[in-house]
PDB file of N, CA and C in Angstrom:
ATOM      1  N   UNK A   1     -33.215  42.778  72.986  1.00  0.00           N
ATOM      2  CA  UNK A   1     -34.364  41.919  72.907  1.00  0.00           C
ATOM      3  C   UNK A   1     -34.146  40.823  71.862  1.00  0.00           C
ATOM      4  N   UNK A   2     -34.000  41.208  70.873  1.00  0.00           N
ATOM      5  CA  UNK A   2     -33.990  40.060  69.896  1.00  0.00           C
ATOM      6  C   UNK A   2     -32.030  39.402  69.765  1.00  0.00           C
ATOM      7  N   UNK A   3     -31.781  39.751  71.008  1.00  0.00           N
ATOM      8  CA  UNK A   3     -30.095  38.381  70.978  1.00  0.00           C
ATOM      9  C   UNK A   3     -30.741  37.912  72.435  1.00  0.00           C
ATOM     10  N   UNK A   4     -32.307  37.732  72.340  1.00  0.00           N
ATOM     11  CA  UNK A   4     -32.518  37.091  73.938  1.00  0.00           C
ATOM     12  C   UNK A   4     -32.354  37.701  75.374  1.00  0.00           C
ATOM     13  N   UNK A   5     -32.167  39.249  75.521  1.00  0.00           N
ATOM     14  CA  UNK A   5     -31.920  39.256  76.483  1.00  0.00           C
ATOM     15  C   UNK A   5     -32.900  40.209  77.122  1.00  0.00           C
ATOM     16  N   UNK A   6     -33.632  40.152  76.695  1.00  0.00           N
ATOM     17  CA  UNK A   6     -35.124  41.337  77.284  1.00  0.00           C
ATOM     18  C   UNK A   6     -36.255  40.422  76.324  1.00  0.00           C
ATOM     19  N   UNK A   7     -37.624  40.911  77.252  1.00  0.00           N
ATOM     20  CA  UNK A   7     -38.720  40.824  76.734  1.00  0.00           C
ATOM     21  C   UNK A   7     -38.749  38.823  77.242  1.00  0.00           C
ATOM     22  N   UNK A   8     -38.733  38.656  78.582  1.00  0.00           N
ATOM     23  CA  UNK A   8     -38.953  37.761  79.496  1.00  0.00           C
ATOM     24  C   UNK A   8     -40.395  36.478  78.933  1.00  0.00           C
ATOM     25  N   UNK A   9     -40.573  36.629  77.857  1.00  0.00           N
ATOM     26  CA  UNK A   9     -41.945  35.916  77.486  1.00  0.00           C
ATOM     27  C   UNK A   9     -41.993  34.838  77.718  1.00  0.00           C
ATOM     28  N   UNK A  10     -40.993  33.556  77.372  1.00  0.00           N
ATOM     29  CA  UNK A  10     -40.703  32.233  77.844  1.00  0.00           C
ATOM     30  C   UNK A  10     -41.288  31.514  76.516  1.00  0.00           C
ATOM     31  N   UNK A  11     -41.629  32.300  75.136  1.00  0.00           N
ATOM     32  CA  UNK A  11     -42.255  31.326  74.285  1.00  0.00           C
ATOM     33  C   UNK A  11     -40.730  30.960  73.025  1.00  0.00           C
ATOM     34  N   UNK A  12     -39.366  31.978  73.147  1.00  0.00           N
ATOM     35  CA  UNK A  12     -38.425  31.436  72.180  1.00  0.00           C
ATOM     36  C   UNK A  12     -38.265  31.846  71.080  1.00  0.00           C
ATOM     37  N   UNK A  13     -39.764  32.905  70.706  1.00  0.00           N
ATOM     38  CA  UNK A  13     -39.660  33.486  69.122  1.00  0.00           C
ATOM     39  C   UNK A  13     -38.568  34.144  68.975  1.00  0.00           C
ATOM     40  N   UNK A  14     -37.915  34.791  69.798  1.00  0.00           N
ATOM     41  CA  UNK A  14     -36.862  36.148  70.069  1.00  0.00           C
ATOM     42  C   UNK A  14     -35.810  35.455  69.511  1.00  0.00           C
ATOM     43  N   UNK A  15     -35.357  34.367  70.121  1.00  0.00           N
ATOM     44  CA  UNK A  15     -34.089  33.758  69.627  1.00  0.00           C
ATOM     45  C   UNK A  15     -34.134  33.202  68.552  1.00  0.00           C
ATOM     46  N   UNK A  16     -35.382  32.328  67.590  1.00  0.00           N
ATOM     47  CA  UNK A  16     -35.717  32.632  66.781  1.00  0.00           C
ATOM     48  C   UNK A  16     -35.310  33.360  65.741  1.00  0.00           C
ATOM     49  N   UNK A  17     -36.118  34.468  65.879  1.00  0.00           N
ATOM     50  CA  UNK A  17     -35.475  35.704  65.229  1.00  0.00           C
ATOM     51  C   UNK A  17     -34.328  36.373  64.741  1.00  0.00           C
ATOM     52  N   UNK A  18     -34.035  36.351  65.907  1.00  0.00           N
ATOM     53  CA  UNK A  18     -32.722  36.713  65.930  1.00  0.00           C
ATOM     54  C   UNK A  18     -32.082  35.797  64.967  1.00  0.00           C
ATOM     55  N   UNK A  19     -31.785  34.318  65.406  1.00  0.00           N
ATOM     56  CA  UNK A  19     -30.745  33.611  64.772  1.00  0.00           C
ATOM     57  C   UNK A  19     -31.556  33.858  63.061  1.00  0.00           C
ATOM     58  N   UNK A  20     -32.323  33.878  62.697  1.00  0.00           N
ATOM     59  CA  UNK A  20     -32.852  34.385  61.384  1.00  0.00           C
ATOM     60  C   UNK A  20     -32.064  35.732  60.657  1.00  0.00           C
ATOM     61  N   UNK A  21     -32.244  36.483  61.436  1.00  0.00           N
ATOM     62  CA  UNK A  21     -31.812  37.706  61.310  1.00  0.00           C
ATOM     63  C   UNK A  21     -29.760  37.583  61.015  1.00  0.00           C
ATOM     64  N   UNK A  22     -29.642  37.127  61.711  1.00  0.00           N
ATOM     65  CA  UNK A  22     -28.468  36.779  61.517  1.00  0.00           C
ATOM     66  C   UNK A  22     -27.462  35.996  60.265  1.00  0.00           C
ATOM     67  N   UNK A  23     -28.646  34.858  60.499  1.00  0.00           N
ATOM     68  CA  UNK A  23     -28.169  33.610  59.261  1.00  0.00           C
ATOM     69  C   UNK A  23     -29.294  33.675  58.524  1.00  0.00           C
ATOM     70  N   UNK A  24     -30.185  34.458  57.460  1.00  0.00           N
ATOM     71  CA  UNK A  24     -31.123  34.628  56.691  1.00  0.00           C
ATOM     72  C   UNK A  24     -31.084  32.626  56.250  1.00  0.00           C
ATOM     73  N   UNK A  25     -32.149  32.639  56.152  1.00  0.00           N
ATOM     74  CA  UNK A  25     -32.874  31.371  55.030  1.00  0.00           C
ATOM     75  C   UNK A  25     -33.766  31.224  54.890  1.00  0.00           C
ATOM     76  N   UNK A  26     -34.275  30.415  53.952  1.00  0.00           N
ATOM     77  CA  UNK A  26     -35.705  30.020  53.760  1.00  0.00           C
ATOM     78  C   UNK A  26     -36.239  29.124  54.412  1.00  0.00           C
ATOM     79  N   UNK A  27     -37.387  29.284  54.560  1.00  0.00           N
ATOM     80  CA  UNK A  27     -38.297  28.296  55.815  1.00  0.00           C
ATOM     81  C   UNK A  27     -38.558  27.482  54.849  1.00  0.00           C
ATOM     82  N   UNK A  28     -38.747  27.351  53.404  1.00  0.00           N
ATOM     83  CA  UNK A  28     -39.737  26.927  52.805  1.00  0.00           C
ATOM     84  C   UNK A  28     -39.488  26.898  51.656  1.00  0.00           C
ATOM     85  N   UNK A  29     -39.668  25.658  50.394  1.00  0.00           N
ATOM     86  CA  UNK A  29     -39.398  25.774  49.275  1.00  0.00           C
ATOM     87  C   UNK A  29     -40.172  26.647  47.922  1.00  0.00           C
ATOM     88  N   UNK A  30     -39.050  26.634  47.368  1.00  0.00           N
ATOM     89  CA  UNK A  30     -39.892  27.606  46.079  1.00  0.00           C
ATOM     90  C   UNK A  30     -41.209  26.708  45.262  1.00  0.00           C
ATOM     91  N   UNK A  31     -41.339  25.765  45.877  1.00  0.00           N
ATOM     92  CA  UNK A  31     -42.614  24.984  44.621  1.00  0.00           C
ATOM     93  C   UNK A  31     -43.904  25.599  45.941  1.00  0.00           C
ATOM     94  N   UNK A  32     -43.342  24.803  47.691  1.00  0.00           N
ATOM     95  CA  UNK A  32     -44.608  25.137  48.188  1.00  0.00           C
ATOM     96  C   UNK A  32     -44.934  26.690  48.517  1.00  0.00           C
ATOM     97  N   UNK A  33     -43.871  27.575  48.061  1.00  0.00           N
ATOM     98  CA  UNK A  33     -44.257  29.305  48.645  1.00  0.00           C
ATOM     99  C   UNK A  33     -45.120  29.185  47.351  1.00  0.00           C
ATOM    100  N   UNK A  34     -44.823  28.642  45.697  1.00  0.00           N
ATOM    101  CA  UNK A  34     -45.721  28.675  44.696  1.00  0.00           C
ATOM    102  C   UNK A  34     -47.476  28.361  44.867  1.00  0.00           C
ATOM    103  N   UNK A  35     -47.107  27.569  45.451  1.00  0.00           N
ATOM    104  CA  UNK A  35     -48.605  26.523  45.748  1.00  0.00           C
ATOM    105  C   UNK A  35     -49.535  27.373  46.764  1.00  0.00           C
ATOM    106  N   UNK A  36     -48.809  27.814  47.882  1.00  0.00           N
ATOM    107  CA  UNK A  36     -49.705  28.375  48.866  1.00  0.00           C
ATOM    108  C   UNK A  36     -50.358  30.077  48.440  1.00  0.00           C
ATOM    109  N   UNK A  37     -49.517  30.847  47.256  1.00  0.00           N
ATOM    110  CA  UNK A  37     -49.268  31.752  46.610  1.00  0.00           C
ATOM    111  C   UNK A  37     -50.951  31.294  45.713  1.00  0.00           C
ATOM    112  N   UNK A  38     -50.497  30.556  44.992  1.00  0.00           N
ATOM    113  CA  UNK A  38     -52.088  29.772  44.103  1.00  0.00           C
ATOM    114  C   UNK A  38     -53.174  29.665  44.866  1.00  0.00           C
ATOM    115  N   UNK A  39     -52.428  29.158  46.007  1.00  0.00           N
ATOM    116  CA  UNK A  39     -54.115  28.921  46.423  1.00  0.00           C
ATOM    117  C   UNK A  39     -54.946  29.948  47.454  1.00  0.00           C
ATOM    118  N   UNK A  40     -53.972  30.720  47.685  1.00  0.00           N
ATOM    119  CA  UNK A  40     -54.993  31.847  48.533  1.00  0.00           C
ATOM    120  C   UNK A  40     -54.715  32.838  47.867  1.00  0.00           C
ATOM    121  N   UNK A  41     -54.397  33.497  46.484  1.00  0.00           N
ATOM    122  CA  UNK A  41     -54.536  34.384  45.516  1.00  0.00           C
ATOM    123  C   UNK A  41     -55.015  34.194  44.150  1.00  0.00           C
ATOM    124  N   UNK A  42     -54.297  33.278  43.587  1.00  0.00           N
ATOM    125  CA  UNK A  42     -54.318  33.058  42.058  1.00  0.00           C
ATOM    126  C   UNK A  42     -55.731  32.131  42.480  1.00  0.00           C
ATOM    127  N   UNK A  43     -55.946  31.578  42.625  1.00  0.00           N
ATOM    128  CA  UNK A  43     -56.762  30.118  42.556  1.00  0.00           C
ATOM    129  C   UNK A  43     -58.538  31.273  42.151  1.00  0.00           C
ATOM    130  N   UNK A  44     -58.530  32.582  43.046  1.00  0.00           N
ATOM    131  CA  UNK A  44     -59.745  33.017  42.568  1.00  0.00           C
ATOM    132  C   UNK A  44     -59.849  34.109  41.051  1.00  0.00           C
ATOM    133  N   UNK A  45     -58.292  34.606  40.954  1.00  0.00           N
ATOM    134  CA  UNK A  45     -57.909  35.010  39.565  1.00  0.00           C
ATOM    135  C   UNK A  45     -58.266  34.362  38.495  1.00  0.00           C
ATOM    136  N   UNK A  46     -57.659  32.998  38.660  1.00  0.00           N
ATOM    137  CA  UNK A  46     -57.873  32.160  37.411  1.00  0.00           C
ATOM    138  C   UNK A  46     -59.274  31.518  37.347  1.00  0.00           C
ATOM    139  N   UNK A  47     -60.231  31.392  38.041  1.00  0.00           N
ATOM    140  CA  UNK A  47     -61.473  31.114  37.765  1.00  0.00           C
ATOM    141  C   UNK A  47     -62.376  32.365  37.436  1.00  0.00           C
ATOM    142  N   UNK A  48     -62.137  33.564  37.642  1.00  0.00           N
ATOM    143  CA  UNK A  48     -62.758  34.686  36.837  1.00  0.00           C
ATOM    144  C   UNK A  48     -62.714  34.573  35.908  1.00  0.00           C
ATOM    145  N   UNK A  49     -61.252  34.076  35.050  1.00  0.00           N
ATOM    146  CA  UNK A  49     -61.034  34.694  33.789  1.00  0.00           C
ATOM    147  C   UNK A  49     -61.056  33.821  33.080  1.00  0.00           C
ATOM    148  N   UNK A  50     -61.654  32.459  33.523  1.00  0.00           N
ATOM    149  CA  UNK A  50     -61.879  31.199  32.716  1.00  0.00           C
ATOM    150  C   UNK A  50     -63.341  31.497  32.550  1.00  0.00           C
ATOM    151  N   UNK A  51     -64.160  31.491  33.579  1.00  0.00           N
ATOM    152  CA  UNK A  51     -65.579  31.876  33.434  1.00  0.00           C
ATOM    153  C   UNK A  51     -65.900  33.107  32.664  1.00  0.00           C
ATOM    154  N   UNK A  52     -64.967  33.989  33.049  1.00  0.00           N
ATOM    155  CA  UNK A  52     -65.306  35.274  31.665  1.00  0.00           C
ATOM    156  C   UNK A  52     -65.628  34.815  30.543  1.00  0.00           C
ATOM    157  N   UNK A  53     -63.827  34.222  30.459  1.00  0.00           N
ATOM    158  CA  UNK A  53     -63.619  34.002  28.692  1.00  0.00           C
ATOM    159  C   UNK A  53     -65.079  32.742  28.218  1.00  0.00           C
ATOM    160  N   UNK A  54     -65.272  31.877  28.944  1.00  0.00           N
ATOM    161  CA  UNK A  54     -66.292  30.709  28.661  1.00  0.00           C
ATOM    162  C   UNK A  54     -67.747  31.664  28.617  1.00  0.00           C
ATOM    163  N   UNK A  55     -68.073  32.398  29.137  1.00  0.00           N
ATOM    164  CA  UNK A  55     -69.412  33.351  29.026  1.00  0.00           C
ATOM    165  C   UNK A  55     -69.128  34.533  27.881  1.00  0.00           C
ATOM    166  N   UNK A  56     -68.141  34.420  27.721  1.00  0.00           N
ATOM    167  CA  UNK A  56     -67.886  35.486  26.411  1.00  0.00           C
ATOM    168  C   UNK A  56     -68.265  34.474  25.131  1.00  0.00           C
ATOM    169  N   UNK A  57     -67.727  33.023  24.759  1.00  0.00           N
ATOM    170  CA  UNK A  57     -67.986  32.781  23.958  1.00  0.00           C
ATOM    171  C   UNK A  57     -69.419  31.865  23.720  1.00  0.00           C
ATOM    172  N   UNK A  58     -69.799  31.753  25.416  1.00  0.00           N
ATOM    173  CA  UNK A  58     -71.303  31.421  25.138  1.00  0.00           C
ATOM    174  C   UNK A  58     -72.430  32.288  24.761  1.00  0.00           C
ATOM    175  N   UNK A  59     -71.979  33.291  24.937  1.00  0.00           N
ATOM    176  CA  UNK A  59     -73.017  34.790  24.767  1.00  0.00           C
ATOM    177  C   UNK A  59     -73.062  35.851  23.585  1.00  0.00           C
ATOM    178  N   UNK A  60     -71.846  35.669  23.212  1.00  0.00           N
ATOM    179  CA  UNK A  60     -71.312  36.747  22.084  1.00  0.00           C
ATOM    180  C   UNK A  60     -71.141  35.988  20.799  1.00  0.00           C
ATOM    181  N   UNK A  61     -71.775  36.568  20.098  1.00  0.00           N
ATOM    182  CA  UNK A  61     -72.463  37.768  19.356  1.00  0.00           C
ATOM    183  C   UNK A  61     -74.065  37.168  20.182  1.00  0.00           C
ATOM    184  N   UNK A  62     -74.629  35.945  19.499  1.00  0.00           N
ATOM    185  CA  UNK A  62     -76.031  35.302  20.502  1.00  0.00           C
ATOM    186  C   UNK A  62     -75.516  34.407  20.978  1.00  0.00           C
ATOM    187  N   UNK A  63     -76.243  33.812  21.846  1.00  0.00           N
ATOM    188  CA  UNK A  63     -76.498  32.732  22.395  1.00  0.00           C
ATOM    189  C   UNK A  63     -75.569  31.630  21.833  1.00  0.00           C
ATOM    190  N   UNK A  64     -75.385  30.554  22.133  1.00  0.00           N
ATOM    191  CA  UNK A  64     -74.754  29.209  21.748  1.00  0.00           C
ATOM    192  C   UNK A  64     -76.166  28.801  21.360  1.00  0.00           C
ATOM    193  N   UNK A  65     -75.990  27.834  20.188  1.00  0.00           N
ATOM    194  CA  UNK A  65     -77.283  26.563  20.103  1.00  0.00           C
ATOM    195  C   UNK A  65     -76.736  25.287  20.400  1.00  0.00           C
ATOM    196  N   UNK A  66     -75.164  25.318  20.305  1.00  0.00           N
ATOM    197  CA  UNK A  66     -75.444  23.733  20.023  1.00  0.00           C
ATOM    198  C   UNK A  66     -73.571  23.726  20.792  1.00  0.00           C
ATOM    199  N   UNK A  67     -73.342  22.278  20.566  1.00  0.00           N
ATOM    200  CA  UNK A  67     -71.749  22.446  21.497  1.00  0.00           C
ATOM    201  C   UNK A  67     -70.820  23.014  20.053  1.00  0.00           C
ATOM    202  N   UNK A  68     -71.240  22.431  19.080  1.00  0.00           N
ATOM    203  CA  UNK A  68     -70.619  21.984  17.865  1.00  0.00           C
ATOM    204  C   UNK A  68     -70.045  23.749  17.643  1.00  0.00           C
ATOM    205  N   UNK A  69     -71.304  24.559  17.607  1.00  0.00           N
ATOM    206  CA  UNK A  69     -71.163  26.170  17.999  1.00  0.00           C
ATOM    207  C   UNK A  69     -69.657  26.736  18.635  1.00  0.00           C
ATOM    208  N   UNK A  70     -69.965  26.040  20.060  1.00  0.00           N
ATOM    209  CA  UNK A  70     -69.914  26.743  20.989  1.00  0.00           C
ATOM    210  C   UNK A  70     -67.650  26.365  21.039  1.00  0.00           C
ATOM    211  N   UNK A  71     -67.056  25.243  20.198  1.00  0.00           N
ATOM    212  CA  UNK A  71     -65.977  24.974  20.174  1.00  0.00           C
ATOM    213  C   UNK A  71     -65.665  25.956  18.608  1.00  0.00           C
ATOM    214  N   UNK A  72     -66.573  26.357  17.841  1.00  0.00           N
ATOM    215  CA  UNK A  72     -66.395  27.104  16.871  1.00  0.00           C
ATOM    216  C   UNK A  72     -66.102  28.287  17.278  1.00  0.00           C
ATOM    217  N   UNK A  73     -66.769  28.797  17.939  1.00  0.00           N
ATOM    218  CA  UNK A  73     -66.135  30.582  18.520  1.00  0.00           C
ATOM    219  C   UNK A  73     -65.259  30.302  19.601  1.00  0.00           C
ATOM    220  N   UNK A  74     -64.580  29.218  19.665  1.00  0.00           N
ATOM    221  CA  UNK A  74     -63.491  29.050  20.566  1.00  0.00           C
ATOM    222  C   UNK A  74     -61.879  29.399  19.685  1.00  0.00           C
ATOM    223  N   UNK A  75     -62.669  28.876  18.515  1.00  0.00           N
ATOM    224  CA  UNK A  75     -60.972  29.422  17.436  1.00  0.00           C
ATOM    225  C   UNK A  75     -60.712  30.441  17.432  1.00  0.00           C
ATOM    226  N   UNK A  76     -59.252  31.040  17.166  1.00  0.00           N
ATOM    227  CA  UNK A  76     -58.823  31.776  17.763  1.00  0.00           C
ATOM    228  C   UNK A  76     -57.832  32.373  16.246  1.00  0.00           C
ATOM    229  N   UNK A  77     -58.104  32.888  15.128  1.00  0.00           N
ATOM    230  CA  UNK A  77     -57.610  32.827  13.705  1.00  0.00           C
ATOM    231  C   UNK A  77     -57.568  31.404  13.312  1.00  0.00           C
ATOM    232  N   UNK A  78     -56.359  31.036  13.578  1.00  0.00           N
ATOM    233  CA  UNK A  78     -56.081  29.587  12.347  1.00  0.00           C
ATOM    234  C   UNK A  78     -55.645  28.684  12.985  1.00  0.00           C
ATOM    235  N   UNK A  79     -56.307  29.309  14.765  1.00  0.00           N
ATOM    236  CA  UNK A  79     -56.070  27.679  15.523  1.00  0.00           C
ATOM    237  C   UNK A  79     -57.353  27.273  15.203  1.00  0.00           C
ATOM    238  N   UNK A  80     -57.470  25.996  15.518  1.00  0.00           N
ATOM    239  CA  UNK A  80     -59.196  25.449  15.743  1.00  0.00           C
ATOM    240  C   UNK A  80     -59.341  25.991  17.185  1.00  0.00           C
ATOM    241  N   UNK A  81     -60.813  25.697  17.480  1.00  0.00           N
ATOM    242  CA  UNK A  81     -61.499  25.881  18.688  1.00  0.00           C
ATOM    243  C   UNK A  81     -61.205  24.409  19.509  1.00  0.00           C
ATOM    244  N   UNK A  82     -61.062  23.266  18.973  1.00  0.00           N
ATOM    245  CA  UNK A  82     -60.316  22.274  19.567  1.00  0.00           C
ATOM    246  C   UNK A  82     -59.430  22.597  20.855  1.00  0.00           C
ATOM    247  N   UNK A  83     -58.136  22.627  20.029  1.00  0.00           N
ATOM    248  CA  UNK A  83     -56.986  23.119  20.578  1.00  0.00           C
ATOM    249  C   UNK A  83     -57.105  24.345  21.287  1.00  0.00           C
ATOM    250  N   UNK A  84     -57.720  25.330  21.400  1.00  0.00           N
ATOM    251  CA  UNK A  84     -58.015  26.598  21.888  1.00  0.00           C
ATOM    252  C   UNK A  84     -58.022  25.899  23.645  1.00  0.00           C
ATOM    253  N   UNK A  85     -59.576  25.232  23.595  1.00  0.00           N
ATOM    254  CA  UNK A  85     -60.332  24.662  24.463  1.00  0.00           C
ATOM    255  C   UNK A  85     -59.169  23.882  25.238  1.00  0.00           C
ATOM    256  N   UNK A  86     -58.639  22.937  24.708  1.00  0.00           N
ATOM    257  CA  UNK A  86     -57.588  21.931  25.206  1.00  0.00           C
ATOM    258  C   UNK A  86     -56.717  22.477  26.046  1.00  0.00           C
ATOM    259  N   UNK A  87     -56.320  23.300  25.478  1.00  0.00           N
ATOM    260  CA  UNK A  87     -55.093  24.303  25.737  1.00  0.00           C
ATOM    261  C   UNK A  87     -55.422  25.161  26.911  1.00  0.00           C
ATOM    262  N   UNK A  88     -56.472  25.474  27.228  1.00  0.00           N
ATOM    263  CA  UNK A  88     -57.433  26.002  28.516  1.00  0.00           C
ATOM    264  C   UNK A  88     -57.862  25.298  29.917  1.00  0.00           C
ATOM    265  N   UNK A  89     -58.073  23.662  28.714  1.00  0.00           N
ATOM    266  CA  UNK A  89     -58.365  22.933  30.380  1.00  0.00           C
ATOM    267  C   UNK A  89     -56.700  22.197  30.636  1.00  0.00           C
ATOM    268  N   UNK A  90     -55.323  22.313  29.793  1.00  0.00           N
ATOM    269  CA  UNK A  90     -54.394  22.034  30.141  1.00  0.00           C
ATOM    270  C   UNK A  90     -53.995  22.842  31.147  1.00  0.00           C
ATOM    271  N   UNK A  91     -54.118  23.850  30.579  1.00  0.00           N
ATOM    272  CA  UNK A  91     -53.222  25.001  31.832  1.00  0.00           C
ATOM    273  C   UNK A  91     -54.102  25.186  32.691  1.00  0.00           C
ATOM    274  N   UNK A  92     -55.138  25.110  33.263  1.00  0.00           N
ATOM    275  CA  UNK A  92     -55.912  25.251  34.826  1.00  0.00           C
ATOM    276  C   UNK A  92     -55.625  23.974  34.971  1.00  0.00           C
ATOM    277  N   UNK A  93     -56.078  23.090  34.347  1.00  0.00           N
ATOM    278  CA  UNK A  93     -55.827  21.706  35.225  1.00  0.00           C
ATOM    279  C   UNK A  93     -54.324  21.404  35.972  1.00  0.00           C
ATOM    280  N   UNK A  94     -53.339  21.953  35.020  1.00  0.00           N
ATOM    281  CA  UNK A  94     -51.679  22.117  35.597  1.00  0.00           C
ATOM    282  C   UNK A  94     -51.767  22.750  37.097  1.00  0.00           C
ATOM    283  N   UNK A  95     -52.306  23.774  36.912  1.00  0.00           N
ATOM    284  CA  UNK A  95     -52.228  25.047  38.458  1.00  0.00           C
ATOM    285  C   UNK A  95     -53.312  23.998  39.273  1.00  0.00           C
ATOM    286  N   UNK A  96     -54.015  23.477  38.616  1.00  0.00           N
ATOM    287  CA  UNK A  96     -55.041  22.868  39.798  1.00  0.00           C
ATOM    288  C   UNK A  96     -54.929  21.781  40.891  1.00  0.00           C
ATOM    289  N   UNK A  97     -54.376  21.182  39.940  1.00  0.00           N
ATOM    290  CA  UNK A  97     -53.245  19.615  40.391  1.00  0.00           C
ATOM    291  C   UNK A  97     -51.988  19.929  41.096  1.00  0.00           C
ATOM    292  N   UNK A  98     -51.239  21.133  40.846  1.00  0.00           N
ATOM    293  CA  UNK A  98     -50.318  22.047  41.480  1.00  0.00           C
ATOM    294  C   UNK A  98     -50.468  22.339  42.946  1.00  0.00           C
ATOM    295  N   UNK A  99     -51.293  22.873  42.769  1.00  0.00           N
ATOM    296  CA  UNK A  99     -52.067  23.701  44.134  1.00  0.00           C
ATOM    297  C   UNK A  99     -52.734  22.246  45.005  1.00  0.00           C
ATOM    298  N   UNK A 100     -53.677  21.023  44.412  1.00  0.00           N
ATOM    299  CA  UNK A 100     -54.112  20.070  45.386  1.00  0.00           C
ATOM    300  C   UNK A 100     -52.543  19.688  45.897  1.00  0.00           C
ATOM    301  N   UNK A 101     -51.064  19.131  44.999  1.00  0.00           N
ATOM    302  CA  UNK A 101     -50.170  18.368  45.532  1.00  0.00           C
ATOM    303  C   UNK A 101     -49.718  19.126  46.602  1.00  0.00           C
ATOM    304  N   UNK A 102     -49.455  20.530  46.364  1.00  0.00           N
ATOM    305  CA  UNK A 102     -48.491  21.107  47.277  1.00  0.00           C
ATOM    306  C   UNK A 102     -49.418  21.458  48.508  1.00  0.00           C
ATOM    307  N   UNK A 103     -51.003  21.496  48.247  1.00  0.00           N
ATOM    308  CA  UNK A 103     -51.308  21.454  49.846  1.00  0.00           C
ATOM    309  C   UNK A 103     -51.485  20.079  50.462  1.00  0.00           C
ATOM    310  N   UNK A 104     -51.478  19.438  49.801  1.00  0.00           N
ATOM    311  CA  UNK A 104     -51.041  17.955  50.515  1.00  0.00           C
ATOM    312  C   UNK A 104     -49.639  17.709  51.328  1.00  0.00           C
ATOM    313  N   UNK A 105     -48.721  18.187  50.400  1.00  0.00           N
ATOM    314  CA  UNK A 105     -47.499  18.453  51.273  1.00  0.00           C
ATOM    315  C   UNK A 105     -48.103  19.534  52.103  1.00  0.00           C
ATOM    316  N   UNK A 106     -48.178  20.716  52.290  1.00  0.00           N
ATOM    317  CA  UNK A 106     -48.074  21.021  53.667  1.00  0.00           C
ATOM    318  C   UNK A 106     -48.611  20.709  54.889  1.00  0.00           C
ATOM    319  N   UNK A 107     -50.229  19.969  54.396  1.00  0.00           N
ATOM    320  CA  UNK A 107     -50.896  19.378  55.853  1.00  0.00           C
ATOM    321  C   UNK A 107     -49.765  18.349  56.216  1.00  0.00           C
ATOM    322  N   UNK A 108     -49.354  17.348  55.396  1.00  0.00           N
ATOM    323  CA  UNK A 108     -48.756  16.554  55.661  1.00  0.00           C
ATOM    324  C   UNK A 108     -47.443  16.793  56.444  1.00  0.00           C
ATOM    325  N   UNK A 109     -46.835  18.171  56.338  1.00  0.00           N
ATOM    326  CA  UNK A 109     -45.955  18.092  57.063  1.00  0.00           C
ATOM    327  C   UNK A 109     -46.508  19.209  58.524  1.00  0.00           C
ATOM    328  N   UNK A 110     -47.392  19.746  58.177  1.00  0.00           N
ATOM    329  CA  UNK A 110     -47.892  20.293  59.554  1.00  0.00           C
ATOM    330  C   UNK A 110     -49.301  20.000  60.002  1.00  0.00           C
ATOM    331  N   UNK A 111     -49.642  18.715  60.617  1.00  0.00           N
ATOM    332  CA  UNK A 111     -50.906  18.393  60.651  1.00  0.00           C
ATOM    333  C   UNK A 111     -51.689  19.361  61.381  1.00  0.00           C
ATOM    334  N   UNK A 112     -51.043  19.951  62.201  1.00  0.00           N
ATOM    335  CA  UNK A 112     -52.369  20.516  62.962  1.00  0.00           C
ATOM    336  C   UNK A 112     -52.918  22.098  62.230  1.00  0.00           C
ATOM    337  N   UNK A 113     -52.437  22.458  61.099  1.00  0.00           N
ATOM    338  CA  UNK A 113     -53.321  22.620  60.429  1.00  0.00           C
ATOM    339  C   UNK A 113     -52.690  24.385  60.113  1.00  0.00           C
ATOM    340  N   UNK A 114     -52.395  24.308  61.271  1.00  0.00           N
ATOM    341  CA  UNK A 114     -51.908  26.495  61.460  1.00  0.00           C
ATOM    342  C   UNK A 114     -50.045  26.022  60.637  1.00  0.00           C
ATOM    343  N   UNK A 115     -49.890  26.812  59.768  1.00  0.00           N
ATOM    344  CA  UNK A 115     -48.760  27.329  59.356  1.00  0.00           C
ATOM    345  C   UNK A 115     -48.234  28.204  59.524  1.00  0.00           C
ATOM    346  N   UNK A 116     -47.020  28.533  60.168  1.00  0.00           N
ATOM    347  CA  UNK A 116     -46.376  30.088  60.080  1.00  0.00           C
ATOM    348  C   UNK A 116     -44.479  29.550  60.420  1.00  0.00           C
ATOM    349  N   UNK A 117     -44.253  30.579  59.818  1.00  0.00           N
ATOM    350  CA  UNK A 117     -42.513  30.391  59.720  1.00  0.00           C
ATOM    351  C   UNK A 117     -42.124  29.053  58.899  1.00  0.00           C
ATOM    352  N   UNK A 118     -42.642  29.266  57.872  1.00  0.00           N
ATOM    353  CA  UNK A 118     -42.754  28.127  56.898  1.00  0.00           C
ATOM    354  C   UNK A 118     -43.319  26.264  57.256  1.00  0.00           C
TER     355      UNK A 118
END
């Protein structure tokens, strides 16, 4: 079946396969297996644990009053709360911008929308 010679279907996956099976490679590069990886796994990981950590320091010990507060329990020992903060919307904004480019590349290279076999 899979060197083509059974299983009469007429759609080609078989040979396909096969020649896969044979000559292994990748369908697909390591940035967009990254990207598509982000965005239908990580992408809801990393907004839990941004909203955690941001409701942890709006809530704990009380309430926030003021912003001035609220970048103060963002320090972290003898960083400031500045840099804490910065350093938070650097790295989601990285994965975020990550994840929009590389699904741009893939519509772009498969418009109609279904992906499979890279």
């Amino acid at each position: 079946m899979l060197l083509g010679k059974g299983c009469p279907c007429g759609t080609g996956w078989e040979k396909v396969l096969s020649q896969d099976y044979r000559e292994p490679q990748h369908h697909i590069t390591l940035t967009r297996a990254i990207g598509r990886r982000l965005r239908r796994t990580y992408f809801c990981v990393l907004t839990i644990q941004a909203l955690a950590y941001l409701g942890k320091i709006i809530i704990h010990p009380t309430p926030v009053t003021s912003f001035g507060e609220f970048v103060q329990r963002a320090a972290i020992g003898p960083i400031p709360g500045e840099a804490i903060l910065a350093a938070g919307v650097l790295f989601n904004g990285a994965w975020i911008i990550f994840a929009l480019v590389t699904s741009y590349s893939d519509k772009s290279s498969h418009p109609a929308g279904r992906v499979s076999m890279g």
